[in-house]
PDB file of N, CA and C in Angstrom:
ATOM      1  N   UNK A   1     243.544 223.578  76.535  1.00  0.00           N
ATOM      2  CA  UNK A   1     244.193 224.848  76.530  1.00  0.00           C
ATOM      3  C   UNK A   1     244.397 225.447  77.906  1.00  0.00           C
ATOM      4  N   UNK A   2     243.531 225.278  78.932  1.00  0.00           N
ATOM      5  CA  UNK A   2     244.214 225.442  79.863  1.00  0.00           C
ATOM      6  C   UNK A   2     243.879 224.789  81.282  1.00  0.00           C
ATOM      7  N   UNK A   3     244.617 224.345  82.437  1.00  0.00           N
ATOM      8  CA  UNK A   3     244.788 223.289  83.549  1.00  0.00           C
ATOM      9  C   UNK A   3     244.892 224.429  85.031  1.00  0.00           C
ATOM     10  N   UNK A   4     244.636 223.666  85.805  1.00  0.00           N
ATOM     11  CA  UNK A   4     244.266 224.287  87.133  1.00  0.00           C
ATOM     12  C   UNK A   4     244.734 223.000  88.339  1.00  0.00           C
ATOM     13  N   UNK A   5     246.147 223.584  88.963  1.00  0.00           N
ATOM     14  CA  UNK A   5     247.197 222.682  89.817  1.00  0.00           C
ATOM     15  C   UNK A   5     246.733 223.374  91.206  1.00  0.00           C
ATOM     16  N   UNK A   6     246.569 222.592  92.027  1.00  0.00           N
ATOM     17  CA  UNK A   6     246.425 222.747  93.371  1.00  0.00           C
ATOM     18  C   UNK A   6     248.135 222.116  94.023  1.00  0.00           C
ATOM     19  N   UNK A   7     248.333 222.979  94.897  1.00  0.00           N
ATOM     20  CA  UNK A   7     249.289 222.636  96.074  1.00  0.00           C
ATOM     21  C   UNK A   7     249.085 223.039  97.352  1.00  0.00           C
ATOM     22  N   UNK A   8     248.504 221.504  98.257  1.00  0.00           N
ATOM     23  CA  UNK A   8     248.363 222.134  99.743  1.00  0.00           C
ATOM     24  C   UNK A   8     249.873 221.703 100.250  1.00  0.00           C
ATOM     25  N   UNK A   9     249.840 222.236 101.574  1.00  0.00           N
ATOM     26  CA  UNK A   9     250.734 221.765 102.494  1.00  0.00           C
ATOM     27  C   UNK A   9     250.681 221.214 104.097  1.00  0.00           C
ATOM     28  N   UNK A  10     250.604 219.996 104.146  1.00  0.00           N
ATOM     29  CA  UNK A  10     250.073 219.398 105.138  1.00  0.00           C
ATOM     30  C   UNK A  10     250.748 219.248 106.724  1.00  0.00           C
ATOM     31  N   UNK A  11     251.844 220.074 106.528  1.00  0.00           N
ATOM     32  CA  UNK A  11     252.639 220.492 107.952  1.00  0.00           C
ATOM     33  C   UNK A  11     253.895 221.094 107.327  1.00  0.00           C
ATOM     34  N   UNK A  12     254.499 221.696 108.137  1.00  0.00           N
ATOM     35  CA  UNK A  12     255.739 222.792 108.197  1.00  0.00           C
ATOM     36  C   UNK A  12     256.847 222.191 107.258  1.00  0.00           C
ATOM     37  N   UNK A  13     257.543 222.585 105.931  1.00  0.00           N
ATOM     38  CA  UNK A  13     258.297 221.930 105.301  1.00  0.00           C
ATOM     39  C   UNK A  13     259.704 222.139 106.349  1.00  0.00           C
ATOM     40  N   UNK A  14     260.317 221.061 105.952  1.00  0.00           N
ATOM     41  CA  UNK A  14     261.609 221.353 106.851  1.00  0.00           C
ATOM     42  C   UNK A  14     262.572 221.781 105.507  1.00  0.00           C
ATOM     43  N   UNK A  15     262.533 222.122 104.222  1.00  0.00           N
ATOM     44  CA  UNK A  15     263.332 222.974 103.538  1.00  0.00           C
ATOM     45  C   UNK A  15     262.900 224.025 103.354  1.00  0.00           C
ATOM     46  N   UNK A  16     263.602 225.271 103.288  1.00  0.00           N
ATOM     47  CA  UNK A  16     263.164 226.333 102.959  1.00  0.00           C
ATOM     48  C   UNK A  16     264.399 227.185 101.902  1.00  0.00           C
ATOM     49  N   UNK A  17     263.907 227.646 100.865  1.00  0.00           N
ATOM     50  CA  UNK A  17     262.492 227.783 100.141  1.00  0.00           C
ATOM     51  C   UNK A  17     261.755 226.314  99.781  1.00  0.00           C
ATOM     52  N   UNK A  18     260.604 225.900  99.896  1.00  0.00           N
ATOM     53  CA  UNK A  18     260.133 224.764  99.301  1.00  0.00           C
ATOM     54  C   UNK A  18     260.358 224.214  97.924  1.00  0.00           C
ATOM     55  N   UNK A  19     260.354 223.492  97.596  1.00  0.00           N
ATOM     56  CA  UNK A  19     261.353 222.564  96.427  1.00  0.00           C
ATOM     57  C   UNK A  19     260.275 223.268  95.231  1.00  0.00           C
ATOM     58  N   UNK A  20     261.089 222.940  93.923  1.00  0.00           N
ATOM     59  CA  UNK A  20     260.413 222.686  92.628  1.00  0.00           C
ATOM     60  C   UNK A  20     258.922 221.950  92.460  1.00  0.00           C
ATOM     61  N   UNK A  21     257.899 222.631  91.973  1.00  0.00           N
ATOM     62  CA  UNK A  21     256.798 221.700  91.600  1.00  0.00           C
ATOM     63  C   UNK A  21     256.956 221.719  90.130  1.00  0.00           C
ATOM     64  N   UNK A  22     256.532 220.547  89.809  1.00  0.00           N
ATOM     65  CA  UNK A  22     256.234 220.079  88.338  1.00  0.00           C
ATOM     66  C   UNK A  22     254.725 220.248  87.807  1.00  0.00           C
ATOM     67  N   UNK A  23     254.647 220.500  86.363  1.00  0.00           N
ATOM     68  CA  UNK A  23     253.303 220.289  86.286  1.00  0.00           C
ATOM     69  C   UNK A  23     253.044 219.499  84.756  1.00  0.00           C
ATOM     70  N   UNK A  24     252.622 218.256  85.332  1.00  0.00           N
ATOM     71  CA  UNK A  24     252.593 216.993  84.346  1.00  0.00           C
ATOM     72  C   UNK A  24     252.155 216.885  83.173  1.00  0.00           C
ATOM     73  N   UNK A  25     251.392 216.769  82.108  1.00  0.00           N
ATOM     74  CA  UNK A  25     250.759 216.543  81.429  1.00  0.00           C
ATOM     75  C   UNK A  25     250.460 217.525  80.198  1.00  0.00           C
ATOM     76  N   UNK A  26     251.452 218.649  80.346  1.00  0.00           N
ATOM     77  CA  UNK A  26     251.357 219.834  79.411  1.00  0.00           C
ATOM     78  C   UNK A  26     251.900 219.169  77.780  1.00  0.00           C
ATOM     79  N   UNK A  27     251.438 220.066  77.064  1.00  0.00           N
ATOM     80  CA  UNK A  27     252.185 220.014  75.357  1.00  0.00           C
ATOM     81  C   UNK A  27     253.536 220.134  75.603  1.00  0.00           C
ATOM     82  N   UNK A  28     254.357 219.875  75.750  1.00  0.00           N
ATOM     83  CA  UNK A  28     255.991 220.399  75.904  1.00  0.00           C
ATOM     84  C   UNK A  28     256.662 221.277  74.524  1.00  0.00           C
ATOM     85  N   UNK A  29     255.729 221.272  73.707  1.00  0.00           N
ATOM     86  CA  UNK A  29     255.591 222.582  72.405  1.00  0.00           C
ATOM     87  C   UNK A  29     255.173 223.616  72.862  1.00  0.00           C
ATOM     88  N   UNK A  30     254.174 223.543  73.326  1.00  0.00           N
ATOM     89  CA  UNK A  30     253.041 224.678  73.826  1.00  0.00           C
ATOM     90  C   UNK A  30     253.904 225.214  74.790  1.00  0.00           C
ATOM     91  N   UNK A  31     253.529 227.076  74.914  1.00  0.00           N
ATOM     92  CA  UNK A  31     254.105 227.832  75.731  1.00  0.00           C
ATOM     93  C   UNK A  31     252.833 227.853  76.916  1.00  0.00           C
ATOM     94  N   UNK A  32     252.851 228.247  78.115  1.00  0.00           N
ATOM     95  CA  UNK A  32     251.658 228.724  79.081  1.00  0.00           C
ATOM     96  C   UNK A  32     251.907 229.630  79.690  1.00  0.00           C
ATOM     97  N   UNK A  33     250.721 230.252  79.964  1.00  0.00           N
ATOM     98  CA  UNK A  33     250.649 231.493  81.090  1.00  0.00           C
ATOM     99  C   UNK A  33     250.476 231.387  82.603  1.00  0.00           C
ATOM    100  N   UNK A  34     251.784 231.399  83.251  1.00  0.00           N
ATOM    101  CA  UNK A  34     251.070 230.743  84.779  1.00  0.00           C
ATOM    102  C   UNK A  34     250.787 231.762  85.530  1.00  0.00           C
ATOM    103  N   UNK A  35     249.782 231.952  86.337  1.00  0.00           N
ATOM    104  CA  UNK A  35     249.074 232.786  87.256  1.00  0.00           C
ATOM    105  C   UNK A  35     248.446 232.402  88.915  1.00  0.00           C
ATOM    106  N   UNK A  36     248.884 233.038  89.836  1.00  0.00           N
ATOM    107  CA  UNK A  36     247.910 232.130  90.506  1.00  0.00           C
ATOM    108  C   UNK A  36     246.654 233.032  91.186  1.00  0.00           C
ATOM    109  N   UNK A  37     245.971 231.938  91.573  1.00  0.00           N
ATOM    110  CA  UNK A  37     244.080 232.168  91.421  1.00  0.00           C
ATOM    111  C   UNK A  37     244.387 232.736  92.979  1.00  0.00           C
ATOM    112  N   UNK A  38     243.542 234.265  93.083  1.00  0.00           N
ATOM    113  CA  UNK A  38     243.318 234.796  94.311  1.00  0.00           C
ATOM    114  C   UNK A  38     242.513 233.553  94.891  1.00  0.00           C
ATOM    115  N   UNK A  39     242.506 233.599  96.298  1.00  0.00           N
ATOM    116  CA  UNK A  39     241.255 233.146  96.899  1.00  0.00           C
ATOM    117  C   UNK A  39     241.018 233.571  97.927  1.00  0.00           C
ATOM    118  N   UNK A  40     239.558 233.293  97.864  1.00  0.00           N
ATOM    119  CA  UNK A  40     238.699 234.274  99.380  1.00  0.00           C
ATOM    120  C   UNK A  40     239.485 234.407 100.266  1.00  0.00           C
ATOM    121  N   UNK A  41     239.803 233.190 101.069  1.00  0.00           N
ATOM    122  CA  UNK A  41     240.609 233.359 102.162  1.00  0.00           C
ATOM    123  C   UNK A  41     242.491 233.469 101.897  1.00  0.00           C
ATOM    124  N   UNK A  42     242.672 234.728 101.659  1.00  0.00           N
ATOM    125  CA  UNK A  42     244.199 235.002 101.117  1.00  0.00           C
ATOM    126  C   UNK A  42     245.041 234.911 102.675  1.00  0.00           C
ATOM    127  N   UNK A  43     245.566 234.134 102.672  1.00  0.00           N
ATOM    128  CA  UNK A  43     246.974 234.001 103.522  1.00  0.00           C
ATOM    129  C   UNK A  43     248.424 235.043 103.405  1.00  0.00           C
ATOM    130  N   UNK A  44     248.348 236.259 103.688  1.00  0.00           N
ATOM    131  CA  UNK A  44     249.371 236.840 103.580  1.00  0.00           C
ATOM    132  C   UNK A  44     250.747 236.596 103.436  1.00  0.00           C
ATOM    133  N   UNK A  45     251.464 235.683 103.814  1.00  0.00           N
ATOM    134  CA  UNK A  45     252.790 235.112 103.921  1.00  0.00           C
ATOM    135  C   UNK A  45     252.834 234.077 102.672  1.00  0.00           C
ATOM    136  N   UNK A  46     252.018 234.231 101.525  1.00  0.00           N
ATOM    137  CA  UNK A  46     252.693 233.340 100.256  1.00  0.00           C
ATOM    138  C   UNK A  46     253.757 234.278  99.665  1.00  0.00           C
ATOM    139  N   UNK A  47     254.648 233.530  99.264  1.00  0.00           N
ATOM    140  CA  UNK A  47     256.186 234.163  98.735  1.00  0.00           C
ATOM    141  C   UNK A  47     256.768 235.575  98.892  1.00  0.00           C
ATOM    142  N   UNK A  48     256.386 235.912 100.223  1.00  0.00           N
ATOM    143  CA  UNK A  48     256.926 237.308 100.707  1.00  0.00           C
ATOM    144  C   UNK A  48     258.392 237.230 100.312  1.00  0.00           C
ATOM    145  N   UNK A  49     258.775 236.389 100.460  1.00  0.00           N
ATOM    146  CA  UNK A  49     260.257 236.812 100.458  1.00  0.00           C
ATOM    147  C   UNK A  49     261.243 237.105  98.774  1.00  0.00           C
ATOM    148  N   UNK A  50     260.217 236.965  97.993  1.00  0.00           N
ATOM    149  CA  UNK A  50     260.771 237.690  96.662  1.00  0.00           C
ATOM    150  C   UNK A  50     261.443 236.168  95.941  1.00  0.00           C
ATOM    151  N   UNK A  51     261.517 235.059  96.503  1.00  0.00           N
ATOM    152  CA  UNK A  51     261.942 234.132  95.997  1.00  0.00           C
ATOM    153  C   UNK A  51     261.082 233.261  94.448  1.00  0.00           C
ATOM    154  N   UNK A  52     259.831 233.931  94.778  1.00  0.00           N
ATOM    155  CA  UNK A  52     259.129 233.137  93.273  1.00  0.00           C
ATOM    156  C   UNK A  52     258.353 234.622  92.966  1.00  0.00           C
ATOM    157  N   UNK A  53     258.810 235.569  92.260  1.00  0.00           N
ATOM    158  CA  UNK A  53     258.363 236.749  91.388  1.00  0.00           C
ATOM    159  C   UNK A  53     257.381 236.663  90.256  1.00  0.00           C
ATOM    160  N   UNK A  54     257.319 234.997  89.746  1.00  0.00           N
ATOM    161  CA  UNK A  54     255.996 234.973  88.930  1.00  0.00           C
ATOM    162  C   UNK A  54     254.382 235.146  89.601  1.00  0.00           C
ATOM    163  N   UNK A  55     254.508 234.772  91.149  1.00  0.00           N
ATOM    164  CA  UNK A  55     253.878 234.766  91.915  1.00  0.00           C
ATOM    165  C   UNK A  55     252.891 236.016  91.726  1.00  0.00           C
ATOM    166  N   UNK A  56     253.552 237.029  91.506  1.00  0.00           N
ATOM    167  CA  UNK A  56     252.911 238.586  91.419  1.00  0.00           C
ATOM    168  C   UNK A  56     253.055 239.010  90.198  1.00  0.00           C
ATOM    169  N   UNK A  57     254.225 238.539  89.255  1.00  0.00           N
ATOM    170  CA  UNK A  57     253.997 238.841  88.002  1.00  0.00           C
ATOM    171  C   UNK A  57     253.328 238.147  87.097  1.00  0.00           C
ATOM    172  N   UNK A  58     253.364 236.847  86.917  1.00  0.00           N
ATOM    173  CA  UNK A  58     252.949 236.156  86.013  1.00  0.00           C
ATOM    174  C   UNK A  58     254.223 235.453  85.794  1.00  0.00           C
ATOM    175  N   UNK A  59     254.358 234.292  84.840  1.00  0.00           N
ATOM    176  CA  UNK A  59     255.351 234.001  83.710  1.00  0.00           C
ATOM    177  C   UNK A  59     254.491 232.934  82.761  1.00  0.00           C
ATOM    178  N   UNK A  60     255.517 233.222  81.700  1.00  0.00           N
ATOM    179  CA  UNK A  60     255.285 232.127  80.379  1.00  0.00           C
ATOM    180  C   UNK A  60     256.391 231.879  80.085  1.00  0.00           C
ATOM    181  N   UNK A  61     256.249 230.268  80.286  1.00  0.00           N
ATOM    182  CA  UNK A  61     257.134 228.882  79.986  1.00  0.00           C
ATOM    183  C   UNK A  61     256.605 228.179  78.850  1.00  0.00           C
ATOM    184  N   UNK A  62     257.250 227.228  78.447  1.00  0.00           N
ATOM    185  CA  UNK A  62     257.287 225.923  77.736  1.00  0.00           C
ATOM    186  C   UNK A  62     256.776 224.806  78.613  1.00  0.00           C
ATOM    187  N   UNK A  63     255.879 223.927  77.985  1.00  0.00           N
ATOM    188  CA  UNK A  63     255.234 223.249  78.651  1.00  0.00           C
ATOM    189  C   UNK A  63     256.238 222.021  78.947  1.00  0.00           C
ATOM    190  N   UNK A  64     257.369 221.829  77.862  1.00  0.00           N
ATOM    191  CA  UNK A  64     258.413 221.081  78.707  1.00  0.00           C
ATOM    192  C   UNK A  64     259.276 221.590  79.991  1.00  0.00           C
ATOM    193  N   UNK A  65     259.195 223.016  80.377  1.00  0.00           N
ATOM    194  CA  UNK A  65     260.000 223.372  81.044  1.00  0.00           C
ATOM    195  C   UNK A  65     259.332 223.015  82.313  1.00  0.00           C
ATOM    196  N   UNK A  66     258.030 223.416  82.552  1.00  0.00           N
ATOM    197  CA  UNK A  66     256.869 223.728  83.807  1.00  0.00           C
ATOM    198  C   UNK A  66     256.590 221.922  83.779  1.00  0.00           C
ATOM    199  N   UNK A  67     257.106 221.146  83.279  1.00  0.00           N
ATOM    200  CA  UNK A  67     256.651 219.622  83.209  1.00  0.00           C
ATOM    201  C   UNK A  67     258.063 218.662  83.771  1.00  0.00           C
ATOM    202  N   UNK A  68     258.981 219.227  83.381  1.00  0.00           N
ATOM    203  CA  UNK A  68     260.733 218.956  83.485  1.00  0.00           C
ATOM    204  C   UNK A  68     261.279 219.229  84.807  1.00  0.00           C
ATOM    205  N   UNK A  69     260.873 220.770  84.884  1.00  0.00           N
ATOM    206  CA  UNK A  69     262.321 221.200  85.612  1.00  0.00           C
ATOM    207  C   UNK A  69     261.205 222.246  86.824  1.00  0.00           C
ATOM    208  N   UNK A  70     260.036 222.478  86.175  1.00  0.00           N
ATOM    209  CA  UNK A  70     259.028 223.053  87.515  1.00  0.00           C
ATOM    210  C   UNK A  70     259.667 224.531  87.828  1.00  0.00           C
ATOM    211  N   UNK A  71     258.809 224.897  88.756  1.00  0.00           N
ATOM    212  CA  UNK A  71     259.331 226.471  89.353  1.00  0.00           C
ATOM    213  C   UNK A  71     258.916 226.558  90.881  1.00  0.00           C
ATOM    214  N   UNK A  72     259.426 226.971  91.475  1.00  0.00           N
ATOM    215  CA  UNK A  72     259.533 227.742  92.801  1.00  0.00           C
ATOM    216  C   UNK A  72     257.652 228.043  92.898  1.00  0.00           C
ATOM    217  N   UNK A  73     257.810 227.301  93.825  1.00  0.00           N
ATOM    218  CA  UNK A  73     256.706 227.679  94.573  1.00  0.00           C
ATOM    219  C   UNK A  73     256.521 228.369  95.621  1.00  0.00           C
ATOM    220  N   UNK A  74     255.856 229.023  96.205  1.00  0.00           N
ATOM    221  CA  UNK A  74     255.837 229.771  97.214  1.00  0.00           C
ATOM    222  C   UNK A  74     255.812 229.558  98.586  1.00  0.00           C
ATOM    223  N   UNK A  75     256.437 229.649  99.655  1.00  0.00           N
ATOM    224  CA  UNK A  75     256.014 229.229 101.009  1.00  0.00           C
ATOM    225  C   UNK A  75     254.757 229.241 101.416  1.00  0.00           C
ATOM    226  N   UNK A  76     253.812 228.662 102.155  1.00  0.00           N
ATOM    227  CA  UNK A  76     252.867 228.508 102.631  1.00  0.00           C
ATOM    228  C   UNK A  76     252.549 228.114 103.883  1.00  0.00           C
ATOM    229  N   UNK A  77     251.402 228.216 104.645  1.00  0.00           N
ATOM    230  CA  UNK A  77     251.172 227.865 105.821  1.00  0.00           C
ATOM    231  C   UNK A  77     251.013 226.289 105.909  1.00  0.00           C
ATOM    232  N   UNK A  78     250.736 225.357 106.807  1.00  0.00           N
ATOM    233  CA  UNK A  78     250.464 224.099 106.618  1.00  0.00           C
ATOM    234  C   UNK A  78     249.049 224.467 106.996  1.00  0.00           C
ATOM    235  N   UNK A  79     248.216 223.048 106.235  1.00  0.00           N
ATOM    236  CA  UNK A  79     246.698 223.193 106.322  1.00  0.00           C
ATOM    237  C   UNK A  79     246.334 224.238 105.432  1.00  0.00           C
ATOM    238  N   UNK A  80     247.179 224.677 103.922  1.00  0.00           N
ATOM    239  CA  UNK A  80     246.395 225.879 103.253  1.00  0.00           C
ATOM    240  C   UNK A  80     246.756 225.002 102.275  1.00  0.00           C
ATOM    241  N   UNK A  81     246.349 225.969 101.147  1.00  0.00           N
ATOM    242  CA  UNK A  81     246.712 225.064  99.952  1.00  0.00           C
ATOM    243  C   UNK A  81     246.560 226.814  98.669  1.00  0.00           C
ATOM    244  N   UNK A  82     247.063 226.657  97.415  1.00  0.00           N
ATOM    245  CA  UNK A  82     247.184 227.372  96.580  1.00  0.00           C
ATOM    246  C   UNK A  82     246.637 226.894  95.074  1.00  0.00           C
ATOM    247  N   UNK A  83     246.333 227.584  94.166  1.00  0.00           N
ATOM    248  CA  UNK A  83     245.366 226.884  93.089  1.00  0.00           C
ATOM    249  C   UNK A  83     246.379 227.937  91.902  1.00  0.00           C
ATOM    250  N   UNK A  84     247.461 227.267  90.883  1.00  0.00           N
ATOM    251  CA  UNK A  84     248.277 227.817  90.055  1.00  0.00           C
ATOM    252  C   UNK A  84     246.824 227.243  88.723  1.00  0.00           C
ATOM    253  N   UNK A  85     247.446 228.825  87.931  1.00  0.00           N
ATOM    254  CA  UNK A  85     245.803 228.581  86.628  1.00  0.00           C
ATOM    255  C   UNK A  85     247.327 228.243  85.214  1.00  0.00           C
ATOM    256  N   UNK A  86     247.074 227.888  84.461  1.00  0.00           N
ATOM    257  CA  UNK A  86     248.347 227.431  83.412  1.00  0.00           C
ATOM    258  C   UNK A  86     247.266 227.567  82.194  1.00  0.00           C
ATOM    259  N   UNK A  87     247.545 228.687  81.230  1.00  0.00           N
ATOM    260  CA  UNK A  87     246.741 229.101  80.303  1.00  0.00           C
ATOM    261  C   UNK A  87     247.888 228.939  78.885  1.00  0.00           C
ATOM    262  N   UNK A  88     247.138 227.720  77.764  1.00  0.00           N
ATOM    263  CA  UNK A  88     247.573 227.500  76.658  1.00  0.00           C
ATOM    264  C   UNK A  88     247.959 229.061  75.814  1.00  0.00           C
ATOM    265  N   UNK A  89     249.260 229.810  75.636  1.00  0.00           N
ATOM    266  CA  UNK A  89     249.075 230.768  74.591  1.00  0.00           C
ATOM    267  C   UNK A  89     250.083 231.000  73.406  1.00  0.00           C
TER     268      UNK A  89
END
């Protein structure tokens, strides 16, 4: 019922906004709640620029959709990484 996706970034993407992530292995019936997990050390500059709004709001997808077709991830520093929580509801 529910999965916990890490995305680091290991040097400066040369696209910007950074591409689609997928997230594998879901029910593609099942809807989820995606959120992502504060952490201690918060990096100010994740998705300032308004380009991924679930980021601060939340969303709920289809587990074929978040498995298929993915969502906007947020810019990041290189050498950080981000922890998305995906809750069965």
């Amino acid at each position: 019922g529910e999965a916990l996706f890490a995305m680091a970034a290991l040097a400066t993407s040369v696209c910007a906004p950074t591409g689609l992530v997928r997230f594998p292995g879901l029910d593609p019936d099942a809807r989820y709640r995606l959120t992502p997990v504060p952490l201690a050390a918060h990096v100010p500059a994740y998705g300032t620029d308004g380009s991924t709004p679930w980021w601060t709001e939340g969303a709920a997808l289809p587990g074929r959709v978040l498995a298929e077709a993915g969502v906007q991830m947020p810019t990041i520093f290189p050498e950080h990484l981000v922890l998305v929580h995906l809750t069965r509801i």
